[in-house]
N, C-alpha and C. Protein backbone atom coordinates (compact mmCIF):
# COMPACT_ATOMS: atom_id res chain seq x y z
N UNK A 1 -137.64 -53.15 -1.45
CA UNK A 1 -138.47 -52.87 -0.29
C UNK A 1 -137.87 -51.75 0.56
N UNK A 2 -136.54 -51.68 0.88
CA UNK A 2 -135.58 -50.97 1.60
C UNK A 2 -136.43 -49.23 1.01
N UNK A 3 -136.55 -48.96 -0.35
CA UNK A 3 -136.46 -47.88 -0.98
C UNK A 3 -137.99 -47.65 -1.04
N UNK A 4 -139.04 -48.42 -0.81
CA UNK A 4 -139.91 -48.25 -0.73
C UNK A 4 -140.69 -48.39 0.09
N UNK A 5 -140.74 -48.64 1.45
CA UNK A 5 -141.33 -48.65 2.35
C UNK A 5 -140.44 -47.88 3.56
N UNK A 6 -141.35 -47.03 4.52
CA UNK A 6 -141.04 -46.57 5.17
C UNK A 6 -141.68 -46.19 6.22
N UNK A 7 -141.36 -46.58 7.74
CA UNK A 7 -142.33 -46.41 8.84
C UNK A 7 -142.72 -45.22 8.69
N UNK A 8 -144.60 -44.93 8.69
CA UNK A 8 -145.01 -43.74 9.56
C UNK A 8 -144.78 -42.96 8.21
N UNK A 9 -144.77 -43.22 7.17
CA UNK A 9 -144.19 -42.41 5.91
C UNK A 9 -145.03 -42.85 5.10
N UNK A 10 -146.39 -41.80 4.21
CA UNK A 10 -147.06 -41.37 5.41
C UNK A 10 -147.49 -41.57 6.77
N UNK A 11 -147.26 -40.66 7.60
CA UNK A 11 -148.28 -41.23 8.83
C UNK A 11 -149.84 -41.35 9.05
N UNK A 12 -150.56 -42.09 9.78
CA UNK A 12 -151.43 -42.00 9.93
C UNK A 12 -152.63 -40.71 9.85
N UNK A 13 -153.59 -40.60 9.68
CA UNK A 13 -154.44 -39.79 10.12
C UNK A 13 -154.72 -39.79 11.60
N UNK A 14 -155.17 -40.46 12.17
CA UNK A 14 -155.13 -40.66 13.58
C UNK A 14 -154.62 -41.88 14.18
N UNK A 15 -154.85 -41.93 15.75
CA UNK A 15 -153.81 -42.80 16.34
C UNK A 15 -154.55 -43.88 16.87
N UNK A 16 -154.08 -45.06 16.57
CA UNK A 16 -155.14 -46.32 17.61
C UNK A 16 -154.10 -47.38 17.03
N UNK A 17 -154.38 -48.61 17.78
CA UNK A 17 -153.73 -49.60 17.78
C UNK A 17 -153.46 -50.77 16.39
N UNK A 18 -154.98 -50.16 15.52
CA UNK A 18 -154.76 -50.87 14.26
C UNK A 18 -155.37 -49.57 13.46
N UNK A 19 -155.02 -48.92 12.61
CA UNK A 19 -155.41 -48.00 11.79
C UNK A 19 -155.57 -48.39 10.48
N UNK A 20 -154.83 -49.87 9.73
CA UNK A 20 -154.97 -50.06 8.49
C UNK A 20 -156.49 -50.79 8.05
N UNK A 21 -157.09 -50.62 7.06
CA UNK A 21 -158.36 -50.96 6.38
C UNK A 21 -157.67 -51.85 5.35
N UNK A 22 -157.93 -52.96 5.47
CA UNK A 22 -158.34 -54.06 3.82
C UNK A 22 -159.05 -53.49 3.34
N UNK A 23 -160.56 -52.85 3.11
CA UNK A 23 -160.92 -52.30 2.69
C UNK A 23 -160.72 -51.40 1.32
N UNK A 24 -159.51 -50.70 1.89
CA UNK A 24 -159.18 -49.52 1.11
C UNK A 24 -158.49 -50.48 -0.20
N UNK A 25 -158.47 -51.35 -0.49
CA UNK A 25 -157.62 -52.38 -1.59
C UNK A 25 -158.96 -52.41 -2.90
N UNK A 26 -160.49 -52.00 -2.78
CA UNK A 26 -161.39 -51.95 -3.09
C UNK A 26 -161.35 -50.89 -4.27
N UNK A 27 -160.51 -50.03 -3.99
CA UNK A 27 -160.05 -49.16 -5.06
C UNK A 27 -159.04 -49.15 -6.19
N UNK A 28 -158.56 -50.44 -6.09
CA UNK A 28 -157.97 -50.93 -6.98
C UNK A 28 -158.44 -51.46 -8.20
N UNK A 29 -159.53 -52.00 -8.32
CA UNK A 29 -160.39 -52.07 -9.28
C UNK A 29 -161.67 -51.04 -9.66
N UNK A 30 -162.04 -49.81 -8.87
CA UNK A 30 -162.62 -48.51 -9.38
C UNK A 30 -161.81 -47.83 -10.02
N UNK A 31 -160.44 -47.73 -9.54
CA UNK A 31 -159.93 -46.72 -10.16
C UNK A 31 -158.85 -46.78 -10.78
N UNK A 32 -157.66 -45.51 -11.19
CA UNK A 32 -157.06 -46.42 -12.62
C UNK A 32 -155.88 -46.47 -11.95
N UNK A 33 -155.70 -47.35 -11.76
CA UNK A 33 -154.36 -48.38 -11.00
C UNK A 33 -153.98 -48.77 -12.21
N UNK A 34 -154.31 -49.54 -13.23
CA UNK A 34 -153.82 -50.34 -14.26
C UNK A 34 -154.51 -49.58 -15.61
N UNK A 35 -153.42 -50.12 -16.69
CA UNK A 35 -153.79 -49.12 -18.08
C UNK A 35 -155.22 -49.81 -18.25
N UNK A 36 -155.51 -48.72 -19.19
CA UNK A 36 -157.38 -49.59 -19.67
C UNK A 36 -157.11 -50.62 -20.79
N UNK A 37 -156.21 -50.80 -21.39
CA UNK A 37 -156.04 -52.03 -22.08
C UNK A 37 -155.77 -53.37 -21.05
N UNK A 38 -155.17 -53.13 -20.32
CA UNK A 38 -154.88 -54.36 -19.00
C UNK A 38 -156.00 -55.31 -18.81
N UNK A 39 -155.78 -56.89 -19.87
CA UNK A 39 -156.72 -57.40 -19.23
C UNK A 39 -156.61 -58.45 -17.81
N UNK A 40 -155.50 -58.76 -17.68
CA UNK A 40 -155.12 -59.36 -16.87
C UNK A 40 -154.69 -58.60 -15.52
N UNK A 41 -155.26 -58.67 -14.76
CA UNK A 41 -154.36 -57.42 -13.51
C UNK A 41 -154.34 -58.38 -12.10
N UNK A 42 -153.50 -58.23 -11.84
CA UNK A 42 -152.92 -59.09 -10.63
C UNK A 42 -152.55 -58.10 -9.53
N UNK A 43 -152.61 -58.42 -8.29
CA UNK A 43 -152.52 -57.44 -7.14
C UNK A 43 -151.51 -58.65 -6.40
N UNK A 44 -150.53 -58.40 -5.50
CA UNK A 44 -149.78 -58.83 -4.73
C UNK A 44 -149.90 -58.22 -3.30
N UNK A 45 -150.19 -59.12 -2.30
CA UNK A 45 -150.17 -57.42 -1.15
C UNK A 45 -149.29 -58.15 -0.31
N UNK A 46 -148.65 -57.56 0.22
CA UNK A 46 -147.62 -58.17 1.47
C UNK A 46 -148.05 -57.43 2.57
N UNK A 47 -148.96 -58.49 3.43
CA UNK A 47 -149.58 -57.29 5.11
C UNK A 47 -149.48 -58.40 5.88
N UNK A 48 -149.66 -57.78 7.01
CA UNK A 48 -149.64 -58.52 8.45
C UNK A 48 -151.23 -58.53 8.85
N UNK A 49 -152.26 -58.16 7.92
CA UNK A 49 -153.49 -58.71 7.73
C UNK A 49 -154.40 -58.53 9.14
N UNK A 50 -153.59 -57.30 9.62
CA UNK A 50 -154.14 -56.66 10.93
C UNK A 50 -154.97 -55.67 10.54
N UNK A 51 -156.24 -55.76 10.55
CA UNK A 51 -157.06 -54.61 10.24
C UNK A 51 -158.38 -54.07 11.08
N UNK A 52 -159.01 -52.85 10.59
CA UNK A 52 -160.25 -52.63 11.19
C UNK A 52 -161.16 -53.46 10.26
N UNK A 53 -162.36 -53.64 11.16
CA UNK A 53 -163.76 -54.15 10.32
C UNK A 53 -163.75 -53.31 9.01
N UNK A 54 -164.05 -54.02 7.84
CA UNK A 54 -164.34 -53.35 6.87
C UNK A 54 -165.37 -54.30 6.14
N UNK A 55 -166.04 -54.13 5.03
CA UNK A 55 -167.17 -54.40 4.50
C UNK A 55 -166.73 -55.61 3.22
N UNK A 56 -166.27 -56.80 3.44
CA UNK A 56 -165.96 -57.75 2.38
C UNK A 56 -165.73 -57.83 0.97
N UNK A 57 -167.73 -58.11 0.89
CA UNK A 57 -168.12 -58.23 0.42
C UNK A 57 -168.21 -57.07 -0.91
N UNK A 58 -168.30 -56.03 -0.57
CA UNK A 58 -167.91 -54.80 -1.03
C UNK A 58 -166.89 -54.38 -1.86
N UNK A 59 -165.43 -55.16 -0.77
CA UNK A 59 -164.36 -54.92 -1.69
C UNK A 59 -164.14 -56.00 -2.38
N UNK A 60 -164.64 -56.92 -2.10
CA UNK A 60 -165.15 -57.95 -3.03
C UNK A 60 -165.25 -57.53 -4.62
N UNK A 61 -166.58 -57.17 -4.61
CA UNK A 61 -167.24 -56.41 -5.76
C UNK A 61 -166.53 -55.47 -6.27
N UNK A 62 -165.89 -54.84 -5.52
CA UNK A 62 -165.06 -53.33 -6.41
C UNK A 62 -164.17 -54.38 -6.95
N UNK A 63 -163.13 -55.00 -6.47
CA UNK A 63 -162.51 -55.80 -7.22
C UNK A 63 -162.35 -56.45 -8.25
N UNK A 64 -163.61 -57.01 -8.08
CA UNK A 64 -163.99 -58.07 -9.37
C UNK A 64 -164.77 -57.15 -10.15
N UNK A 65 -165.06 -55.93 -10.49
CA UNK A 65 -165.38 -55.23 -11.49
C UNK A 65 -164.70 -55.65 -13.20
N UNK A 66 -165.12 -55.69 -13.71
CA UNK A 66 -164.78 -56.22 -15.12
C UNK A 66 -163.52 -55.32 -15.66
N UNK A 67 -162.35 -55.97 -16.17
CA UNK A 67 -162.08 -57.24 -16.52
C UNK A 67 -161.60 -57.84 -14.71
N UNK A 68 -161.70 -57.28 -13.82
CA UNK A 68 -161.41 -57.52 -12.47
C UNK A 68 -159.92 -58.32 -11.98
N UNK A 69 -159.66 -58.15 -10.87
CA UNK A 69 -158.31 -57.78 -10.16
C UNK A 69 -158.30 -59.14 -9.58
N UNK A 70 -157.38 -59.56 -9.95
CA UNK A 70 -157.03 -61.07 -8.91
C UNK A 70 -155.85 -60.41 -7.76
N UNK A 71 -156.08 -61.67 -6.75
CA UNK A 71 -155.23 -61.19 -5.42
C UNK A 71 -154.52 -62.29 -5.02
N UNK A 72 -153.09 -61.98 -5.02
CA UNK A 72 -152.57 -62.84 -3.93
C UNK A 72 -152.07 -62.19 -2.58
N UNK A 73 -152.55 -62.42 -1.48
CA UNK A 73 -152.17 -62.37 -0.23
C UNK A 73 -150.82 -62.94 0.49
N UNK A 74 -149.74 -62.24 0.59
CA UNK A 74 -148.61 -63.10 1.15
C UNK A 74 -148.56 -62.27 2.88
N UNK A 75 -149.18 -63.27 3.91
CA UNK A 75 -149.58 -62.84 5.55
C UNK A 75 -148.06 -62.74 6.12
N UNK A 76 -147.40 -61.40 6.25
CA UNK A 76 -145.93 -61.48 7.38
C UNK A 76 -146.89 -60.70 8.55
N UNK A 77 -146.17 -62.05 9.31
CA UNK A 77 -146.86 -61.78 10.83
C UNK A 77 -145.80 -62.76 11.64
N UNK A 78 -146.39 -62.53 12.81
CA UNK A 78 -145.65 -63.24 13.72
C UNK A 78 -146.13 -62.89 15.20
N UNK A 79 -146.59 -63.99 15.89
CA UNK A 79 -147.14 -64.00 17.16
C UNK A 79 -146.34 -62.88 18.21
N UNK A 80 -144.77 -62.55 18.07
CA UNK A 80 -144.16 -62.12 18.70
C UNK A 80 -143.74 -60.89 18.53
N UNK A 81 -144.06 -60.13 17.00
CA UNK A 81 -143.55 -59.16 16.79
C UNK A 81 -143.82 -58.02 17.79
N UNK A 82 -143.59 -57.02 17.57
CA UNK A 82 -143.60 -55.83 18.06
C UNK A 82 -143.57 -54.18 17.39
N UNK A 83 -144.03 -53.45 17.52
CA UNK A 83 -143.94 -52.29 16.99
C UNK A 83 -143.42 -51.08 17.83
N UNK A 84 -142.50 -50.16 16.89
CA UNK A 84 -141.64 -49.49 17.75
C UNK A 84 -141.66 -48.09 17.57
N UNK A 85 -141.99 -47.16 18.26
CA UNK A 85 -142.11 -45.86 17.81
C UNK A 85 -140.76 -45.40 17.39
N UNK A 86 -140.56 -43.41 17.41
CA UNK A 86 -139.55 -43.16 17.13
C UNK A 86 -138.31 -42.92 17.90
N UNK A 87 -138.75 -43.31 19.58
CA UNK A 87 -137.92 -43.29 20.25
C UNK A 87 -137.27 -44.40 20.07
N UNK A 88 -137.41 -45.58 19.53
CA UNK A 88 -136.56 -46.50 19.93
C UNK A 88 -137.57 -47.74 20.26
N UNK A 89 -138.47 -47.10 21.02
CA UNK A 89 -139.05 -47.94 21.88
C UNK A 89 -140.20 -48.63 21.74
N UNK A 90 -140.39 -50.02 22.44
CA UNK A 90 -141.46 -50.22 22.08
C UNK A 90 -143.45 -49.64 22.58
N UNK A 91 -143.97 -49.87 21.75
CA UNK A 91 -145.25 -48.87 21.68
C UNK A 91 -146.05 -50.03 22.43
N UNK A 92 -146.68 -50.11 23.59
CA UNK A 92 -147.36 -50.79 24.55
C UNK A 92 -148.76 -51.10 24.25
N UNK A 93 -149.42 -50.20 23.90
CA UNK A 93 -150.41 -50.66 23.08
C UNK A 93 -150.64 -51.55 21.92
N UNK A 94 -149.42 -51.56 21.31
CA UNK A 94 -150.16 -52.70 19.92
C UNK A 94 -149.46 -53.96 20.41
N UNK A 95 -150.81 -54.91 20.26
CA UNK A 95 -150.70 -56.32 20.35
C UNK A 95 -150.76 -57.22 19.08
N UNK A 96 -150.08 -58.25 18.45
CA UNK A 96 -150.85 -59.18 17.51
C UNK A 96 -151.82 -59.76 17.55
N UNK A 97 -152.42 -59.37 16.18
CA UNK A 97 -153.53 -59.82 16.87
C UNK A 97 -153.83 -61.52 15.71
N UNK A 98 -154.37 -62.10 16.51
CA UNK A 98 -154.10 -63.68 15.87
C UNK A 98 -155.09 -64.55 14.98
N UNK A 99 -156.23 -63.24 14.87
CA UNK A 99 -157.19 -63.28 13.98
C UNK A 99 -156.63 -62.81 12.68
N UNK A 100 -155.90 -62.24 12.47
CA UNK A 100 -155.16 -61.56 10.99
C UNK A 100 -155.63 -62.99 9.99
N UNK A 101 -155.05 -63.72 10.20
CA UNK A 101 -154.71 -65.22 9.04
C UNK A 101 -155.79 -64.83 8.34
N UNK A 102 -156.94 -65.44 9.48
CA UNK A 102 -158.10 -65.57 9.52
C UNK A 102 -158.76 -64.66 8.17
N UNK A 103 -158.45 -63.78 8.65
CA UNK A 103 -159.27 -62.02 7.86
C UNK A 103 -158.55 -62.24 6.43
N UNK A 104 -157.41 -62.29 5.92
CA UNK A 104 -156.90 -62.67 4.95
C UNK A 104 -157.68 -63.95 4.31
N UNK A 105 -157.51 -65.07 4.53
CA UNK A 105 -158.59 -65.91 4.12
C UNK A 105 -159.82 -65.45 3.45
N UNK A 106 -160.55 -65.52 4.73
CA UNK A 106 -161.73 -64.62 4.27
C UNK A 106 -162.02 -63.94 2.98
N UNK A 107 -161.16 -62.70 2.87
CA UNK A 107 -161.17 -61.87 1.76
C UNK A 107 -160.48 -62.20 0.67
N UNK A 108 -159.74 -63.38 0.57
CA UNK A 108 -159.04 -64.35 -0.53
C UNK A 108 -159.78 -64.97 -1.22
N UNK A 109 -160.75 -65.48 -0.41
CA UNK A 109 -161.99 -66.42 -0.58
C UNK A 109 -162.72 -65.81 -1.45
N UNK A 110 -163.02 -64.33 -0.47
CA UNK A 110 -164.35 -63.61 -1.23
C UNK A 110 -163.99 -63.25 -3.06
N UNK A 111 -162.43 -62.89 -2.84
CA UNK A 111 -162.37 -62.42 -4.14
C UNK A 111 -161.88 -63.57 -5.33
N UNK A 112 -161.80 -64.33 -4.95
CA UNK A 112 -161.27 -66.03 -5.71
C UNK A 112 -159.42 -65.67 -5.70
N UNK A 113 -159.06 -65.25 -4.66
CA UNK A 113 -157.65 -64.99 -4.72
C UNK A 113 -157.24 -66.06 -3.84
N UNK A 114 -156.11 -65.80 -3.40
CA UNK A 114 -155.03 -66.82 -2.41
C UNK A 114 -154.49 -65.88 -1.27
N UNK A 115 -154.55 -67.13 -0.40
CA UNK A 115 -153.54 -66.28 0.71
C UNK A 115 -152.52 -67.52 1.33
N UNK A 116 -151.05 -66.98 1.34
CA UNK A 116 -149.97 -67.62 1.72
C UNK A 116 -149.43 -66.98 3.08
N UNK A 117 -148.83 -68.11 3.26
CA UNK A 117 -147.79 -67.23 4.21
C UNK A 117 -146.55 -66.67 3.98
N UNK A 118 -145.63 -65.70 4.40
CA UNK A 118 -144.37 -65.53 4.17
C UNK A 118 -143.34 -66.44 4.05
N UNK A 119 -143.38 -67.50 4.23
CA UNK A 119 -142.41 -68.61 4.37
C UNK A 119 -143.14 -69.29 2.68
N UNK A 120 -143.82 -68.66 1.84
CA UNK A 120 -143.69 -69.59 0.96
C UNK A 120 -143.93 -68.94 -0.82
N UNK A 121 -142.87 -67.92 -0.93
CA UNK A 121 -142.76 -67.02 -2.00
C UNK A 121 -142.82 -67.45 -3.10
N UNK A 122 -141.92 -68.89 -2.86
CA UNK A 122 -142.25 -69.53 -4.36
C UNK A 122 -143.94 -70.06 -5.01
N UNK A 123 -144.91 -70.07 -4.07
CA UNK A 123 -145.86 -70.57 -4.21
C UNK A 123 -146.53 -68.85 -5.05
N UNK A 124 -146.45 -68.16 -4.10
CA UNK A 124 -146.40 -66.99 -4.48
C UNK A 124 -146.33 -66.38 -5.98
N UNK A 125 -145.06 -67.10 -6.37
CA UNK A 125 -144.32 -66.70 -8.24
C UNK A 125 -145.09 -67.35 -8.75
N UNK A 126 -145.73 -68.76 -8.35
CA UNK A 126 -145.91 -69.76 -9.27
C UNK A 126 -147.73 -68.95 -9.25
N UNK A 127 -148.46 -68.81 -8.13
CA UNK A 127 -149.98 -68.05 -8.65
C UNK A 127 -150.23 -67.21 -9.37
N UNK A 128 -148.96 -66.11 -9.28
CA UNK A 128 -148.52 -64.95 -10.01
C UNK A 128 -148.83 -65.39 -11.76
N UNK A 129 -148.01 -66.03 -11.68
CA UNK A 129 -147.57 -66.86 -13.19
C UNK A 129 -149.11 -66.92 -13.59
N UNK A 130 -149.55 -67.98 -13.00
CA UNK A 130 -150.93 -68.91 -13.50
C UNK A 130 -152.39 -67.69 -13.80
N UNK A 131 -151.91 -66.60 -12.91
CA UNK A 131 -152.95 -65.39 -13.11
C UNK A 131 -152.80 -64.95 -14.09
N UNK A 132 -151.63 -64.74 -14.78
CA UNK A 132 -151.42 -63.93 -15.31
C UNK A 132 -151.22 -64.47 -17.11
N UNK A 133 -151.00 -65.79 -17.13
CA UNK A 133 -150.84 -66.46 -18.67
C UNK A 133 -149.32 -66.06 -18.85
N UNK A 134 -149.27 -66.83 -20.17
CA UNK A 134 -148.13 -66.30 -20.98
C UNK A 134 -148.93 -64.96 -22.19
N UNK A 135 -147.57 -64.44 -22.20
CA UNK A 135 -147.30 -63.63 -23.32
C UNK A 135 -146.41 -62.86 -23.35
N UNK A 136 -146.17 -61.98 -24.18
CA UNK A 136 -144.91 -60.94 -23.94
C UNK A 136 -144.97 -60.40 -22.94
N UNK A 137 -143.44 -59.76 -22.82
CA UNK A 137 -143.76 -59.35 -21.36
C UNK A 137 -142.75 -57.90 -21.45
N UNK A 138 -143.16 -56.71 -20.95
CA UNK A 138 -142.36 -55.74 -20.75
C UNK A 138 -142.05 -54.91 -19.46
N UNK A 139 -140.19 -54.32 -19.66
CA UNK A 139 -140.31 -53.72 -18.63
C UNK A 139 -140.97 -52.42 -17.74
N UNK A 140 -141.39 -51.82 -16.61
CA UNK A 140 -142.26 -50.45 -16.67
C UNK A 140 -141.39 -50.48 -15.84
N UNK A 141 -141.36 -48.39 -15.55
CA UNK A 141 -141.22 -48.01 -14.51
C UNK A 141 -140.22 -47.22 -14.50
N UNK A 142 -139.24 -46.42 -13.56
CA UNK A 142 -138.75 -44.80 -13.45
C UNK A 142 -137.09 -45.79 -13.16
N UNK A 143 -136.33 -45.61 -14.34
CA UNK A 143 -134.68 -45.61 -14.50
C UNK A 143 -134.55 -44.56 -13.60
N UNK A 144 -133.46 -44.83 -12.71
CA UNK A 144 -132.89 -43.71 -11.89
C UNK A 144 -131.45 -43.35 -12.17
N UNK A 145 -131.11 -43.12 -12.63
CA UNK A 145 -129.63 -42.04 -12.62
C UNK A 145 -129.08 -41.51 -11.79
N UNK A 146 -127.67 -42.15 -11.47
CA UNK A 146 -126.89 -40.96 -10.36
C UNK A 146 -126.15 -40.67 -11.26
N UNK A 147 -126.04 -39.05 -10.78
CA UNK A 147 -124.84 -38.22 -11.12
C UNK A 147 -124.49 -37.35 -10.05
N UNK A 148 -122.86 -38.10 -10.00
CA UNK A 148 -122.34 -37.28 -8.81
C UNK A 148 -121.37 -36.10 -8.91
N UNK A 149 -122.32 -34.85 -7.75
CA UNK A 149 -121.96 -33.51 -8.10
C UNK A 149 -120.64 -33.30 -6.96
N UNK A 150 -120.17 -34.07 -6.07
CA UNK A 150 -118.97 -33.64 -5.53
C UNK A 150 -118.04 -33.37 -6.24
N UNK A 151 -117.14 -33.56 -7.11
CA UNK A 151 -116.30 -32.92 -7.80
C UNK A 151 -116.65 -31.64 -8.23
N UNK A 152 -117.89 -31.55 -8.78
CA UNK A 152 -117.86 -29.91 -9.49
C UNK A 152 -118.20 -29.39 -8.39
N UNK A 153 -118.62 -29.20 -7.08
CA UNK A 153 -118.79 -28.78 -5.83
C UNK A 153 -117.54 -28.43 -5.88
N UNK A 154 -116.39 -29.10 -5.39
CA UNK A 154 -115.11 -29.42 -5.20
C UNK A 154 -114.43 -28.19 -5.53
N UNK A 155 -114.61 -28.44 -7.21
CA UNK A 155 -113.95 -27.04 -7.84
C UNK A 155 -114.79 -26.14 -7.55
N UNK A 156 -116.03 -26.03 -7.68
CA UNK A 156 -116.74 -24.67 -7.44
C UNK A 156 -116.13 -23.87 -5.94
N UNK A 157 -115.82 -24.69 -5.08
CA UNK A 157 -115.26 -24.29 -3.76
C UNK A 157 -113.50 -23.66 -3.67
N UNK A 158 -112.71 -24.35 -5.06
CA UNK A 158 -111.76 -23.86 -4.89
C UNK A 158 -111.64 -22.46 -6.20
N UNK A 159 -112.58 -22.18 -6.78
CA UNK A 159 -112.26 -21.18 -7.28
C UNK A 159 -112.16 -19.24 -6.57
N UNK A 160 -112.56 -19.45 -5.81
CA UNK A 160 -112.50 -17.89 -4.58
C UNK A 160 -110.85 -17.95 -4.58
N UNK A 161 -110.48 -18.83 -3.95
CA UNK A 161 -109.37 -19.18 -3.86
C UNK A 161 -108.34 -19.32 -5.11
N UNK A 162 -108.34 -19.71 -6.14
CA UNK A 162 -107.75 -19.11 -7.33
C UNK A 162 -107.74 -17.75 -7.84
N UNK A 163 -108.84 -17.12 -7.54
CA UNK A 163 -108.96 -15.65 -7.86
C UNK A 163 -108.35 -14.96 -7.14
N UNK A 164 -108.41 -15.53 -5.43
CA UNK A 164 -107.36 -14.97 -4.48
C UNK A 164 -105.84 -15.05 -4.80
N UNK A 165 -105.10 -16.08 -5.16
CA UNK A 165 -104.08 -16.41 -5.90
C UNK A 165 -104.00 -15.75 -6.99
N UNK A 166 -104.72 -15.62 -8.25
CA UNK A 166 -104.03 -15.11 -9.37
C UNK A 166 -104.45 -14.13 -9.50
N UNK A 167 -105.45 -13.11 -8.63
CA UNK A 167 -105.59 -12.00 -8.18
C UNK A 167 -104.71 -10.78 -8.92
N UNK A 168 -103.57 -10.53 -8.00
CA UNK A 168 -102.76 -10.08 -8.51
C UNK A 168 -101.74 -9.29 -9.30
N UNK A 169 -101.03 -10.45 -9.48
CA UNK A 169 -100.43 -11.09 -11.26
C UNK A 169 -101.23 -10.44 -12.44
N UNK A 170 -102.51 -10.86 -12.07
CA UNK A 170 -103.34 -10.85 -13.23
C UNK A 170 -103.40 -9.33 -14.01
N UNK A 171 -103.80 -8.86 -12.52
CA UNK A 171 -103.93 -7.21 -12.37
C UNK A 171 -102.73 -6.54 -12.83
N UNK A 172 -101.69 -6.96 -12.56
CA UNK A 172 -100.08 -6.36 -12.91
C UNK A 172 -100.25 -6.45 -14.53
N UNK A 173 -100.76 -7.55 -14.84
CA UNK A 173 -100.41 -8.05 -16.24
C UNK A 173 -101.40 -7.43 -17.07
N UNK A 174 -102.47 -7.00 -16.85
CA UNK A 174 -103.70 -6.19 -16.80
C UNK A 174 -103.23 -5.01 -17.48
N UNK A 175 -102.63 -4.28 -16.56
CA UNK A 175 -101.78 -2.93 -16.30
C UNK A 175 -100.44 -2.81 -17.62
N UNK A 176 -99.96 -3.56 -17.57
CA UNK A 176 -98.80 -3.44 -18.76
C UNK A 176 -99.34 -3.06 -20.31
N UNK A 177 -98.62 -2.55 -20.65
CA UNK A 177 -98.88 -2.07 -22.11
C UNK A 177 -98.02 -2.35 -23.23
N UNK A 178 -98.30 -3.23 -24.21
CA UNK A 178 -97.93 -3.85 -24.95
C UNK A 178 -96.81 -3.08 -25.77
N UNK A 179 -95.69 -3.43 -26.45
CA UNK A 179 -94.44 -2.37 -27.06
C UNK A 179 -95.66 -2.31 -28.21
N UNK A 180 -96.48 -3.18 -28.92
CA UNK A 180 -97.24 -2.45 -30.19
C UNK A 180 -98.00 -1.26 -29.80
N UNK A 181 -98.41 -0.92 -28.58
CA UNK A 181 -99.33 -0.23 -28.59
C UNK A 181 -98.78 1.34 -27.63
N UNK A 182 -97.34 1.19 -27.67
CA UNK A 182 -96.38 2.16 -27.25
C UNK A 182 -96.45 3.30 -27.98
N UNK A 183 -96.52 4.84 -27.95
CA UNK A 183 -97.13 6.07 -28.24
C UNK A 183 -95.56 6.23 -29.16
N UNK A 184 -94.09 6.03 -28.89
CA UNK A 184 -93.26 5.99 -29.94
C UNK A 184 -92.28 4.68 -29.95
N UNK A 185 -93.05 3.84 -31.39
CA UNK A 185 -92.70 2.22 -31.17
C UNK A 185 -91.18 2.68 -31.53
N UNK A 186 -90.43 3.61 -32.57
CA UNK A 186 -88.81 3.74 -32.70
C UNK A 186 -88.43 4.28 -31.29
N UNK A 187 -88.47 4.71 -30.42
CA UNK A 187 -88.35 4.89 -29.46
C UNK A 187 -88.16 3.70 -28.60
N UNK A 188 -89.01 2.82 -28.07
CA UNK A 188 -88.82 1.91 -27.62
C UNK A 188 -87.87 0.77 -28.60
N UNK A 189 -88.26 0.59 -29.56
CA UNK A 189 -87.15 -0.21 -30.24
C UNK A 189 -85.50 0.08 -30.11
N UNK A 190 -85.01 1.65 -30.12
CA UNK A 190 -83.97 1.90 -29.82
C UNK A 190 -82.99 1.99 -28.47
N UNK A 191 -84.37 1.77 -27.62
CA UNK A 191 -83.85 1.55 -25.77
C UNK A 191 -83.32 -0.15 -26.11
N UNK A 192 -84.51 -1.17 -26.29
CA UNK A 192 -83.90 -2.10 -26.37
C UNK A 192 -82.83 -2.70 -27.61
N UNK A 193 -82.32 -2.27 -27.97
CA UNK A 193 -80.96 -2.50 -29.39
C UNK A 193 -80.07 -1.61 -28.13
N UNK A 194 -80.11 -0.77 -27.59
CA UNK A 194 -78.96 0.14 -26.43
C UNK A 194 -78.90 -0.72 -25.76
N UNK A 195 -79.94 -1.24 -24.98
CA UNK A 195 -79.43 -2.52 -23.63
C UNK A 195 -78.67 -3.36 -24.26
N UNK A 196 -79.19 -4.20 -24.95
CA UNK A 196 -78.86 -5.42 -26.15
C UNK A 196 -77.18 -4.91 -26.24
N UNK A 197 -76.79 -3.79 -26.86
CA UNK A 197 -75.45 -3.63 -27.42
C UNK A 197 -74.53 -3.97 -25.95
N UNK A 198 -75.34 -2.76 -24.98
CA UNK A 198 -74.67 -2.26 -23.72
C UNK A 198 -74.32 -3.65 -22.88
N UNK A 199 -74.93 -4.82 -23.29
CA UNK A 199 -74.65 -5.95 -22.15
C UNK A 199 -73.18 -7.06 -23.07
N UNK A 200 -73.00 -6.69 -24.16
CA UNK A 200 -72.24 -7.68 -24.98
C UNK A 200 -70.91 -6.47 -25.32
């Protein structure tokens, strides 16, 4: 939930005290939410079941479109909550409103789904289950991978700094010219056999 939900992310289109539509859940069975082999499709919604008027019956019907969408409703609410903008603070206008349950019901009803409350998840697993049958079962969805780039950052940052260091050296060593590639190699061979003698 942490990674997937996020205040105001998207934000609204416009501003008022309840902006969310039940409604809009109606498109879950028009459109392709689930593969076309899917005969079983189950919807879970976790809301506080605060909404504008929307048309039931309607999303009713989009719903239950063939092979059609079962619903479980799990209502987090609370007489006391509050909502908080980005200052910090709380936003004076929104009230709970204590008809929510209510509206959930309703549209549980309409669609032959369930509605729970938050205090009862296990009831929750167990409708889940019963919607859905047995059969195989597989995993979906996006493996995430970290790979962490501070170390090669790390070095990428200290190489200026090696070049500054072996700078140099390098250049000196650059510059030297190999005794093979000396214009008279008996020449140089006979300086060093003179040192060589001259130190013993």
């Amino acid at each position: 939930m942490r990674e997937a939900v996020g205040i105001n992310s998207p934000p609204p289109q416009s501003t008022a005290p309840t902006i969310t539509s039940l409604g809009a859940l109606g498109a879950l069975g028009t459109q392709d939410f689930f593969a076309p082999a899917a005969r079983h499709r189950l919807v879970i919604v976790f809301t506080d079941g605060e909404t504008r008027p929307f048309d039931v019956q309607a999303t009713a019907r989009a719903l239950g479109r063939s092979p059609g969408v079962k619903t479980i409703f799990v209502h987090v609410w609370s007489a006391d909550e509050t909502v908080f903008g980005s200052n910090g603070q709380p936003e004076h206008g929104y009230h709970p409103d204590p008809g929510s349950g209510q509206a959930l019901s309703t549209l549980a009803q309409a669609t032959g789904g369930s509605s729970i409350g938050e205090g009862a998840l296990g009831s929750a697993a167990r409708l889940a289950r019963a919607a859905l049958g047995s059969g195989p079962t597989t995993m979906e969805g996006l493996t995430l991978r970290t790979r962490p780039l501070a170390p090669w950052l790390a070095l990428a940052s200290l190489l200026p700094l090696f070049v500054r260091l072996g700078g140099p050296p390098l250049r000196r060593l650059a510059g030297r010219r190999p005794a093979a590639e000396s214009k008279s190699p008996s020449r140089a061979g006979e300086t060093a056999l003179g040192s060589a003698g001259g130190s013993g």
